[in-house]
N, C-alpha and C. Protein backbone atom coordinates (compact mmCIF):
# COMPACT_ATOMS: atom_id res chain seq x y z
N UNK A 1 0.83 -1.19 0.00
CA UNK A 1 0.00 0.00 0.00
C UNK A 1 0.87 1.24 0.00
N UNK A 2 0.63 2.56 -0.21
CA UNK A 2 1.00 3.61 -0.63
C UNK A 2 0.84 4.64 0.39
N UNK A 3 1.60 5.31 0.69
CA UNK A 3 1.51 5.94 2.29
C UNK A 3 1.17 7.11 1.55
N UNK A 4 0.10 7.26 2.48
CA UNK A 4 -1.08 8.68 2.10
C UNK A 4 -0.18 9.99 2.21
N UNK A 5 0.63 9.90 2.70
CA UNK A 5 1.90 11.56 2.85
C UNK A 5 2.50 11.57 1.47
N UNK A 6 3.17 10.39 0.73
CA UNK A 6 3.77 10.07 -0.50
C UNK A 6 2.60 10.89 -1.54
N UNK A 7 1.43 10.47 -1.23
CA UNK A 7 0.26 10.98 -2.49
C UNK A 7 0.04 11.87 -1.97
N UNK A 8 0.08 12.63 -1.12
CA UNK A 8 -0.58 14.29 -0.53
C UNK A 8 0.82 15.07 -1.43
N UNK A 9 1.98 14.11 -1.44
CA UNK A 9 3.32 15.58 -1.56
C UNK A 9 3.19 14.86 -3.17
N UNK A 10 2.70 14.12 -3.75
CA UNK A 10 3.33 13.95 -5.12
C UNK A 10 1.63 14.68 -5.59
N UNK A 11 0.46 14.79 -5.15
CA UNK A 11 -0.66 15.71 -5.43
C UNK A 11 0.00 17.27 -5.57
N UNK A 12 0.81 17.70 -4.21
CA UNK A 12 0.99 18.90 -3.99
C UNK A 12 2.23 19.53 -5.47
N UNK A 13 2.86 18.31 -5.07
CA UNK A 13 3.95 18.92 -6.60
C UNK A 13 3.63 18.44 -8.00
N UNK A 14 2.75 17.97 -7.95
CA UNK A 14 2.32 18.12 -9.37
C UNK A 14 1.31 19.41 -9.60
N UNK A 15 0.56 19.80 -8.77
CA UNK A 15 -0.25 21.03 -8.76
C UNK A 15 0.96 22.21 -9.36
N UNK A 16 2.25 22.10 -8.30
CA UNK A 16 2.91 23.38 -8.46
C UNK A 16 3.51 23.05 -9.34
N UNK A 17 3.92 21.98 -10.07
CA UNK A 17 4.01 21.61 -11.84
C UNK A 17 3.65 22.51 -13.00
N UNK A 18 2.02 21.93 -12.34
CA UNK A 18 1.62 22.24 -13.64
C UNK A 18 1.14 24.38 -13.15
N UNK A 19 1.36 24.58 -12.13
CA UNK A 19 1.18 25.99 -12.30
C UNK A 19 2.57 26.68 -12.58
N UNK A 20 3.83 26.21 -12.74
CA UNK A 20 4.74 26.69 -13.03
C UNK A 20 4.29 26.79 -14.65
N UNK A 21 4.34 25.28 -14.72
CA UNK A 21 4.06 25.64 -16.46
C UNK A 21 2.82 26.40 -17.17
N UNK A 22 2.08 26.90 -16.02
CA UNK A 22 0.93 27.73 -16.75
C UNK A 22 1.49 29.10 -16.54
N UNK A 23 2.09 29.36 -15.69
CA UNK A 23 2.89 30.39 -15.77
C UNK A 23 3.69 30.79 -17.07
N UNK A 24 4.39 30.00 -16.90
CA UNK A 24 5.66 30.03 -18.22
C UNK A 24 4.39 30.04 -19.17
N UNK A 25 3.39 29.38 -19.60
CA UNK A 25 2.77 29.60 -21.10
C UNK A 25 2.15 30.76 -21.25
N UNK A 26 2.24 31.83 -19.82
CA UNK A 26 1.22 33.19 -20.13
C UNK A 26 2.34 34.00 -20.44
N UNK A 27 3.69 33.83 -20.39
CA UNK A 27 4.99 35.02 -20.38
C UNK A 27 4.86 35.53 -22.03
N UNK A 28 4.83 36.71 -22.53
CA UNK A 28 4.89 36.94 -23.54
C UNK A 28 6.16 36.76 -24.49
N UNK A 29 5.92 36.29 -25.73
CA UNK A 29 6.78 36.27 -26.64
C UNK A 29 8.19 37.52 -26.54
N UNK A 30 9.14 37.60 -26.82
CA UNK A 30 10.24 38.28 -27.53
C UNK A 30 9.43 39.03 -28.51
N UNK A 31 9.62 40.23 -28.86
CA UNK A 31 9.35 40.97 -30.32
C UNK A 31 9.92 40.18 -31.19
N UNK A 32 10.99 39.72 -31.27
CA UNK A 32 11.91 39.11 -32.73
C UNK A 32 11.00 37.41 -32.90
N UNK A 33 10.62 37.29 -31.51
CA UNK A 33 9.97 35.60 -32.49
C UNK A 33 8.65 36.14 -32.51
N UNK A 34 8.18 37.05 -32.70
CA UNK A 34 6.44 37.19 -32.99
C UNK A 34 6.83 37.79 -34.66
N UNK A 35 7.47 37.91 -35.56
CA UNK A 35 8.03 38.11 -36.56
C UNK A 35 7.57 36.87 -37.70
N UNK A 36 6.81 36.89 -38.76
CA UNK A 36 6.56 35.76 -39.43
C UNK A 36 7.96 34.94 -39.83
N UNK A 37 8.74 36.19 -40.53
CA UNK A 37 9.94 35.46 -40.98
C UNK A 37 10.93 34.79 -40.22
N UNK A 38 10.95 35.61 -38.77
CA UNK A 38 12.02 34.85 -37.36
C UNK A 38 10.82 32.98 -37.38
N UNK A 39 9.79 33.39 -37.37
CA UNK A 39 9.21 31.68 -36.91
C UNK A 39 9.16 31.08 -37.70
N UNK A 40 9.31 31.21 -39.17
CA UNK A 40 9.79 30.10 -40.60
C UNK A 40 10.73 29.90 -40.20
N UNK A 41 11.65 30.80 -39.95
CA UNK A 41 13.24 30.22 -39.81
C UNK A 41 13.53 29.45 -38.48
N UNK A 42 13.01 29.88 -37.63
CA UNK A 42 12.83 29.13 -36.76
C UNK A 42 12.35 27.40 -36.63
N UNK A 43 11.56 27.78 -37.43
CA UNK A 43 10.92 26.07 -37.26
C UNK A 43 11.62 25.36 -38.39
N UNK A 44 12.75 25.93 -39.26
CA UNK A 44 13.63 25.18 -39.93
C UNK A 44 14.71 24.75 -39.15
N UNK A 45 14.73 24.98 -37.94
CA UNK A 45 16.16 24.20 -36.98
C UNK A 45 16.44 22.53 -37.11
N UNK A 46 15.12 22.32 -37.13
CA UNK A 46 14.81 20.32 -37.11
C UNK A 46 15.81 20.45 -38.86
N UNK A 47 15.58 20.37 -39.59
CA UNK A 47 16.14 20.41 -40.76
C UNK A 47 17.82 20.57 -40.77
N UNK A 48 17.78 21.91 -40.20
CA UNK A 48 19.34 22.28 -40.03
C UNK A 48 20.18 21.15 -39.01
N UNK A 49 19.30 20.60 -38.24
CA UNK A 49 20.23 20.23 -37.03
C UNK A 49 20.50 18.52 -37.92
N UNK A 50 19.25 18.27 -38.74
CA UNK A 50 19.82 16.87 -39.48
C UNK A 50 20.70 17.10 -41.04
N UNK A 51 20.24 18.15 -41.32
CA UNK A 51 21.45 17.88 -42.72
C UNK A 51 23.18 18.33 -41.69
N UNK A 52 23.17 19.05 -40.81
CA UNK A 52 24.39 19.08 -40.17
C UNK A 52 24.71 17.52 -39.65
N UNK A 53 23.70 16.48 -38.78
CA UNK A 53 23.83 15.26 -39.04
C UNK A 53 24.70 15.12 -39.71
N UNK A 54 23.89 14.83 -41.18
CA UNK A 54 24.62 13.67 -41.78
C UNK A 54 25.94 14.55 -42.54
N UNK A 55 26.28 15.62 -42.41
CA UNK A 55 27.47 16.41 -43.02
C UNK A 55 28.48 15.74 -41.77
N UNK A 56 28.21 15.42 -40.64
CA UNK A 56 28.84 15.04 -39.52
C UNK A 56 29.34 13.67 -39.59
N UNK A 57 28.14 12.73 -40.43
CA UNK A 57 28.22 11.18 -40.51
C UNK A 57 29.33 11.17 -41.56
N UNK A 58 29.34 11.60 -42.82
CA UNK A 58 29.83 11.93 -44.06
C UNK A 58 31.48 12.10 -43.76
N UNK A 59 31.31 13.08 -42.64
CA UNK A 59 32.93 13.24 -42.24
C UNK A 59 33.45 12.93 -40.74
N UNK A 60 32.65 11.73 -40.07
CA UNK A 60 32.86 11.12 -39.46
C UNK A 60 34.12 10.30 -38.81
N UNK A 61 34.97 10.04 -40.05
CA UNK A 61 36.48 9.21 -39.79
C UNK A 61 37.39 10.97 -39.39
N UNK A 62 36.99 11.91 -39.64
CA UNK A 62 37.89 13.20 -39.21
C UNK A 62 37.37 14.09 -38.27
N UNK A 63 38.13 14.91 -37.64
CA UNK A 63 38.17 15.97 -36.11
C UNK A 63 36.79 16.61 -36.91
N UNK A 64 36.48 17.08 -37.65
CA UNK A 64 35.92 18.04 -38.04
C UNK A 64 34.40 17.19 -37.85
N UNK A 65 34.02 16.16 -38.09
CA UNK A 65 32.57 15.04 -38.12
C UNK A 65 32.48 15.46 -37.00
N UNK A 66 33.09 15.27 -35.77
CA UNK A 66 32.92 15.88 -34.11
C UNK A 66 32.17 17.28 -34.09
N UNK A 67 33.00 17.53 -34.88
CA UNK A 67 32.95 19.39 -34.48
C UNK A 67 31.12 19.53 -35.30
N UNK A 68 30.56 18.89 -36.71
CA UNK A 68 29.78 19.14 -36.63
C UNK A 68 28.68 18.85 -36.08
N UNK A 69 28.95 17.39 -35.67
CA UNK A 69 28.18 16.61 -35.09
C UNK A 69 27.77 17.83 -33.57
N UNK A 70 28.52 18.27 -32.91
CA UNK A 70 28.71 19.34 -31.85
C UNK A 70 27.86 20.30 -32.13
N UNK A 71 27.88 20.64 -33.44
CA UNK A 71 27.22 21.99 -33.92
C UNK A 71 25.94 21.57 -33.98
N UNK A 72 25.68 20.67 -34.56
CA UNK A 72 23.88 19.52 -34.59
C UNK A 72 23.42 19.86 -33.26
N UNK A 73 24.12 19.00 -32.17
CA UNK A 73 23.55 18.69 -31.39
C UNK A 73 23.36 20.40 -30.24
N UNK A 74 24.19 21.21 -30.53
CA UNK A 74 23.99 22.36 -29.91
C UNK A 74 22.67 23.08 -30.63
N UNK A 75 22.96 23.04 -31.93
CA UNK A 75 21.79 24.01 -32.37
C UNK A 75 20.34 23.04 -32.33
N UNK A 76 20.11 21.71 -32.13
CA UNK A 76 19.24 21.25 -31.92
C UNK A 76 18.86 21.47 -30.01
N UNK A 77 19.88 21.61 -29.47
CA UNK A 77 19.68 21.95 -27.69
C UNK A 77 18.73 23.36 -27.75
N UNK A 78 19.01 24.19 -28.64
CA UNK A 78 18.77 25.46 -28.46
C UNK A 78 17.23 25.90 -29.16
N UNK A 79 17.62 25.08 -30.34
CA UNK A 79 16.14 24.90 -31.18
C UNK A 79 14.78 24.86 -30.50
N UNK A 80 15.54 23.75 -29.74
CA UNK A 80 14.27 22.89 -29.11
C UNK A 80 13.41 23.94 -27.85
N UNK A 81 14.56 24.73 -27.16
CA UNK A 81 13.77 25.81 -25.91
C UNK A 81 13.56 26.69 -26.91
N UNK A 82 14.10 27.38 -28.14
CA UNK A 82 13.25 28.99 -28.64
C UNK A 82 12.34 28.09 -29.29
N UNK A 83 12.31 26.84 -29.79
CA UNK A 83 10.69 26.29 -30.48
C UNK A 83 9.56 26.07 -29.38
N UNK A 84 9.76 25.61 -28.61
CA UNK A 84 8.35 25.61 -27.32
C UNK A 84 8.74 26.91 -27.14
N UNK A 85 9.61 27.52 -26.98
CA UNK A 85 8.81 29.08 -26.21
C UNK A 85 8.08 30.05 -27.39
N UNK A 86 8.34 29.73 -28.46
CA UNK A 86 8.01 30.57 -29.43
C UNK A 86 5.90 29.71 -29.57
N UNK A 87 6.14 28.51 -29.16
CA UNK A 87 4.85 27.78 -29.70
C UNK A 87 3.86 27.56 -27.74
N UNK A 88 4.62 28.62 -27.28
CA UNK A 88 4.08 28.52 -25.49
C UNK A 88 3.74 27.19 -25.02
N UNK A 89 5.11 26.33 -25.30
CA UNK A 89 4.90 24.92 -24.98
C UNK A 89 4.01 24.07 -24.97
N UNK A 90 2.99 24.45 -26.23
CA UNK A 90 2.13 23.69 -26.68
C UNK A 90 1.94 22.39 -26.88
N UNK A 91 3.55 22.06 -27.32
CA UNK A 91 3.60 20.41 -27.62
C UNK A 91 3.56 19.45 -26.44
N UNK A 92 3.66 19.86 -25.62
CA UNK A 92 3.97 19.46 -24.18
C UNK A 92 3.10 20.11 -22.65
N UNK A 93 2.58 20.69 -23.16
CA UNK A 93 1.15 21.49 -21.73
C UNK A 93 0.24 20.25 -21.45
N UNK A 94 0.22 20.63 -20.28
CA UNK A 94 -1.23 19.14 -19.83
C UNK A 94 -2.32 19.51 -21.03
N UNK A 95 -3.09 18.66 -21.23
CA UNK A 95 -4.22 18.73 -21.70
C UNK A 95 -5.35 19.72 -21.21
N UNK A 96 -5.48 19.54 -19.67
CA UNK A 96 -6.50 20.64 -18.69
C UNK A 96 -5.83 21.94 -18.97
N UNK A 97 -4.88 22.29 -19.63
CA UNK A 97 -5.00 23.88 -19.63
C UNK A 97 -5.01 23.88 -20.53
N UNK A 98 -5.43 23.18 -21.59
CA UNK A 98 -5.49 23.96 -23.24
C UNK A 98 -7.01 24.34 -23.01
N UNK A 99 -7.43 24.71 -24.42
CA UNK A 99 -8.76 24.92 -24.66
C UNK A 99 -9.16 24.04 -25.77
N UNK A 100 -10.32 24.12 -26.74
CA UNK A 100 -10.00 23.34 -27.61
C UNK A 100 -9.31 23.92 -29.03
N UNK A 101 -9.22 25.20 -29.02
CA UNK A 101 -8.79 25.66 -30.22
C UNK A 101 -6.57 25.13 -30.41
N UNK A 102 -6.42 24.99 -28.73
CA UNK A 102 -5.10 24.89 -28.62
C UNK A 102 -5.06 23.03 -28.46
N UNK A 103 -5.90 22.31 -28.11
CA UNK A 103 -5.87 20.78 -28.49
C UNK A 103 -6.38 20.91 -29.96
N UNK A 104 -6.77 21.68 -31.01
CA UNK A 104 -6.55 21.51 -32.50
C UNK A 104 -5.19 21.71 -32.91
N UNK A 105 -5.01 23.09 -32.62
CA UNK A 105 -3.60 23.24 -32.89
C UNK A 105 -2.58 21.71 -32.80
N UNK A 106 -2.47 21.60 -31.64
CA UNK A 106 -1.23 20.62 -31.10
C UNK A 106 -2.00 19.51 -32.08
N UNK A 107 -2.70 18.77 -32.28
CA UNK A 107 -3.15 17.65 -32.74
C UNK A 107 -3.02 17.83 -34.45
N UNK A 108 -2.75 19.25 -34.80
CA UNK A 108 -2.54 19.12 -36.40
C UNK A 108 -0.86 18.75 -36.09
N UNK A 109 -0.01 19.63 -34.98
CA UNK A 109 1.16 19.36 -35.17
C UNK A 109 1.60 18.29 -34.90
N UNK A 110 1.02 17.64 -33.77
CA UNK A 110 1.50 15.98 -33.88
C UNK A 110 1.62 15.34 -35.30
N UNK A 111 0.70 15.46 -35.68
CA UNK A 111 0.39 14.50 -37.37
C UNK A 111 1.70 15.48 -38.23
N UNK A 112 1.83 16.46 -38.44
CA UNK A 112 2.84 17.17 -39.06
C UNK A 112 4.53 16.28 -38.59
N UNK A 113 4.17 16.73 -37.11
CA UNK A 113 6.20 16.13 -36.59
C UNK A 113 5.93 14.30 -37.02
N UNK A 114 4.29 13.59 -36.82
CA UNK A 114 5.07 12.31 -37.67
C UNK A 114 5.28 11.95 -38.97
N UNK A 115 5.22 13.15 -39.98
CA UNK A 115 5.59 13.30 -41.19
C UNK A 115 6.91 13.27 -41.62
N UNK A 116 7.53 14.37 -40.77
CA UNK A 116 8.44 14.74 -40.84
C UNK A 116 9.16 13.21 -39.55
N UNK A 117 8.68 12.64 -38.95
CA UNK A 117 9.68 11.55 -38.10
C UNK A 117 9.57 10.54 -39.07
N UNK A 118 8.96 10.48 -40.01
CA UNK A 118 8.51 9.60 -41.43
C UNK A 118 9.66 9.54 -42.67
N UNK A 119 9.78 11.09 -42.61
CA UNK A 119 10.68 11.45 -43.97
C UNK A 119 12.35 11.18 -43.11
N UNK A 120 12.36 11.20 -41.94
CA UNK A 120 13.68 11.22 -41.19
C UNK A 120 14.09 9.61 -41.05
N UNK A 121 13.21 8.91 -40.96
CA UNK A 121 13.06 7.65 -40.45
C UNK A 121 13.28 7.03 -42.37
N UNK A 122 12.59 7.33 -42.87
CA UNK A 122 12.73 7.10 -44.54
C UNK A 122 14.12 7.56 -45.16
N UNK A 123 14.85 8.70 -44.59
CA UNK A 123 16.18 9.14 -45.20
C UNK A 123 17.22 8.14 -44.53
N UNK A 124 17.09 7.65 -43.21
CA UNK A 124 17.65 6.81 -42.88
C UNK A 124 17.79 5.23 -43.61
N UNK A 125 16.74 5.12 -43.90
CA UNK A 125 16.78 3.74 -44.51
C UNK A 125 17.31 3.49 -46.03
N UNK A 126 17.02 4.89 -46.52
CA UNK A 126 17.48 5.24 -47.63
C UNK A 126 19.11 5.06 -47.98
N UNK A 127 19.41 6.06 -47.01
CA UNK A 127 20.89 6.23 -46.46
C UNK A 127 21.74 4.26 -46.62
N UNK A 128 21.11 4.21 -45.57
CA UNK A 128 21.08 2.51 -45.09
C UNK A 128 21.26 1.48 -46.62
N UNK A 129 20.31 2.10 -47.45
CA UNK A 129 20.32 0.88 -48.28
C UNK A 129 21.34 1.31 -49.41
N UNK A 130 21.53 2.60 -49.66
CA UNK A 130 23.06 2.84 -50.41
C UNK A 130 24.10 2.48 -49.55
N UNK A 131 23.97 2.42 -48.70
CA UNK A 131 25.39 2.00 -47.95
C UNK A 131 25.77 0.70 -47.97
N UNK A 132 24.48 -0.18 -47.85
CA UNK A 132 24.68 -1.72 -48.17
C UNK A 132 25.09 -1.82 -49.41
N UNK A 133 24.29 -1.08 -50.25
CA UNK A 133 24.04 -1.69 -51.67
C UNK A 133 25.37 -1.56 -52.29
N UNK A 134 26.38 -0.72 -51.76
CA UNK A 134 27.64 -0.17 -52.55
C UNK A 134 28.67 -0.57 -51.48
N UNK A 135 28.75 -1.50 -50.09
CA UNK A 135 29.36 -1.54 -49.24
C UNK A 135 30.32 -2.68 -49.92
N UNK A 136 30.32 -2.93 -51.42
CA UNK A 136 31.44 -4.13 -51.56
C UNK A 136 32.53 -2.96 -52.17
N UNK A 137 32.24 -1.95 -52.74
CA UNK A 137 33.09 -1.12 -53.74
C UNK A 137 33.38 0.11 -52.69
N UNK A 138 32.72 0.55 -51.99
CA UNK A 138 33.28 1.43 -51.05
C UNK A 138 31.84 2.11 -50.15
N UNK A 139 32.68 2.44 -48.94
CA UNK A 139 31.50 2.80 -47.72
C UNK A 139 30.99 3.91 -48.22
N UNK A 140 29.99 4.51 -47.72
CA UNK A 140 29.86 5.94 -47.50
C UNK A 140 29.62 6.19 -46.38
N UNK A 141 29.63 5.15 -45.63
CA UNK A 141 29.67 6.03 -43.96
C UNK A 141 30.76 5.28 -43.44
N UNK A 142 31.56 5.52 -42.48
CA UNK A 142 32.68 5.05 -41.83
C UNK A 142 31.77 4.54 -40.34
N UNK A 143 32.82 3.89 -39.48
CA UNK A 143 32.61 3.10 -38.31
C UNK A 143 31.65 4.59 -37.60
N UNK A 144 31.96 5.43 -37.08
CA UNK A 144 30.62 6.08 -36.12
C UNK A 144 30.11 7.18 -36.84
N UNK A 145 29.94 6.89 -38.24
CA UNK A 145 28.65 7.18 -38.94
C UNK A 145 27.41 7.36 -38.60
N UNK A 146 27.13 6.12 -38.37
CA UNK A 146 25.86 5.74 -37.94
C UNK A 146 25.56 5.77 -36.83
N UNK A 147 26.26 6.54 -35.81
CA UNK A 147 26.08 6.89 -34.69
C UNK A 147 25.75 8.20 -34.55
N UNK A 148 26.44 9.05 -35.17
CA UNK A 148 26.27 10.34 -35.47
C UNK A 148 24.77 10.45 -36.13
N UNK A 149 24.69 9.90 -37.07
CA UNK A 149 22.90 9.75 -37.60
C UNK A 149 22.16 10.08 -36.68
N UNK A 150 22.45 8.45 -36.22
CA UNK A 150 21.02 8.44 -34.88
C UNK A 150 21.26 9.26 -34.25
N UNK A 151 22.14 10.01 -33.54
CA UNK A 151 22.16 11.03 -32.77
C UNK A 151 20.96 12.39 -33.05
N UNK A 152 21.67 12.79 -34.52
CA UNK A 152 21.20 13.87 -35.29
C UNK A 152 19.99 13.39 -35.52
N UNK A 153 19.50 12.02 -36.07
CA UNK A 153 17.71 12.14 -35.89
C UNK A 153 17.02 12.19 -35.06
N UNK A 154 17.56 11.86 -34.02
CA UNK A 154 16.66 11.89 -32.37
C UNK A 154 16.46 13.20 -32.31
N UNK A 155 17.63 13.90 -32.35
CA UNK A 155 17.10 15.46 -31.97
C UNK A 155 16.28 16.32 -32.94
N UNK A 156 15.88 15.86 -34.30
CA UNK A 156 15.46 16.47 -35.59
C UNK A 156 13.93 16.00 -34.68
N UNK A 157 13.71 14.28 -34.29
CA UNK A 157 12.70 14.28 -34.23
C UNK A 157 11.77 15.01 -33.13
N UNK A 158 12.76 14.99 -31.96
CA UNK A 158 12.55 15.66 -30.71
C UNK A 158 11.54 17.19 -31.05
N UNK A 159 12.75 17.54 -31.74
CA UNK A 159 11.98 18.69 -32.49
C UNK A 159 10.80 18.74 -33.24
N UNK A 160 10.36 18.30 -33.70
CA UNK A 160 9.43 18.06 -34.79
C UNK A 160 8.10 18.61 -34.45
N UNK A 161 7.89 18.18 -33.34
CA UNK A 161 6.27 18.84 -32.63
C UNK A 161 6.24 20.40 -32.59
N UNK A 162 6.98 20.68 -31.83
CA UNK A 162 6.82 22.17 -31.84
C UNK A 162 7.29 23.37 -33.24
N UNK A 163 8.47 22.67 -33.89
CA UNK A 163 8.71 23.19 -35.13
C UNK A 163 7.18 22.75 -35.96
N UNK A 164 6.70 22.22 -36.23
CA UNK A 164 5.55 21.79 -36.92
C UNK A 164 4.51 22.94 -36.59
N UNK A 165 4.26 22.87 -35.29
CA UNK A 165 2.95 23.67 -34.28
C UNK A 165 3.66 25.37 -35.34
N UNK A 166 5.05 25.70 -35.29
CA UNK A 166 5.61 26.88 -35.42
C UNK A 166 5.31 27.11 -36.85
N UNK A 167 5.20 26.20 -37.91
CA UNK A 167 5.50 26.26 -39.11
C UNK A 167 3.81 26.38 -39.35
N UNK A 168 3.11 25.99 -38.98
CA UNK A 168 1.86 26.19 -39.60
C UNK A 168 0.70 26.90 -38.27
N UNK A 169 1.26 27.62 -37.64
CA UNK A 169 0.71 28.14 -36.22
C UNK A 169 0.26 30.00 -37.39
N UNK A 170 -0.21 30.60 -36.81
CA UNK A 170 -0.84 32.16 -37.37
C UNK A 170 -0.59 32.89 -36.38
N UNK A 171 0.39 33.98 -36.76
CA UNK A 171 1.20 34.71 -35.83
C UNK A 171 -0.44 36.03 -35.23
N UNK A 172 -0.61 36.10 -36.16
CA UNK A 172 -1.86 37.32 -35.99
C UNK A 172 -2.87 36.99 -34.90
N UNK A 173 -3.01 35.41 -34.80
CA UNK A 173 -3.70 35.38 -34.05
C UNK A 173 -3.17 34.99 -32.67
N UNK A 174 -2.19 34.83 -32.48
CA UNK A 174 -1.50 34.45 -30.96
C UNK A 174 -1.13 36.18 -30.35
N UNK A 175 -0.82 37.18 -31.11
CA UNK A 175 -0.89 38.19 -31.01
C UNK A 175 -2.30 39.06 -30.15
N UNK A 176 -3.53 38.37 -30.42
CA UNK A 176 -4.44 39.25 -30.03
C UNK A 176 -4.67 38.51 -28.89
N UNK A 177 -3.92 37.34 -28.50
CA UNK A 177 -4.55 36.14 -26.92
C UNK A 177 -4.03 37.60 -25.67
């Protein structure tokens, strides 16, 4: 059995959970991400952080595959907090504080980021099957190649929800909330 103090303090901190995070979703935007053109470019980070990927996998056997692989995984670290703050952590808010116009929203972007975890998951296999298919005449990925990949798609996909929510979200109208 479950000692009633354990569920009073895991009741009490999930309350102050989820009011931290209702907090954080009322803080207003930056001027520069309420900008149509800052939130296209913005929600192109998932993109940037995987073609840096595989520029990383590609040059993988040298110092430099590190260094971009580094650059991936930083600009995907960074992506990922200005994309929920730009999308007021939509992809990720309990359900009880949306409304329903903001459970439409999030529910077009789910279906969007598994498009895009589709086309990521598909470039991989792609990748995969030139590499077999030509692995008697020469590699195209070296030994942590394919480490670097998976790295770089986890975080493309990570991304995907809220870049999605960003890419097809209407600045005009988050403006007048």
């Amino acid at each position: 059995m479950s000692d009633p103090r354990k569920r009073e303090r895991t009741a009490e901190l999930r309350g102050e959970m989820d009011k931290r995070a209702a907090d954080w979703r009322q803080r207003p935007q930056p001027a520069w991400m309420r900008t149509p053109t800052s939130r296209r470019v913005l929600a192109l980070a998932p993109a940037v952080t995987f073609a840096l990927g595989i520029a990383a996998a590609l040059a993988a056997e040298e110092p430099v595959g590190v260094v971009l692989l580094m650059c991936a995984l930083v600009i995907g670290a960074a992506g990922t907090v200005l994309l929920r703050r730009a999308t007021h952590m939509l992809d990720n808010a309990p359900h009880a504080q949306l409304d329903e116009r903001e459970i439409s929203q999030r529910d077009r972007g789910f279906r969007g980021a598994f498009r895009v975890a589709l086309g990521v998951v598909g470039m991989l296999w792609v990748l995969a099957v030139i590499d077999g298919f030509f692995a008697s005449s020469f590699s195209l990925f070296g030994t942590n190649s394919w480490v670097f990949l998976t790295l770089a798609a986890l975080v493309t996909v990570t991304m995907a929800p809220a870049a999605a929510l960003l890419w097809n979200s209407d600045p005009a109208s988050e403006d007048d909330e």
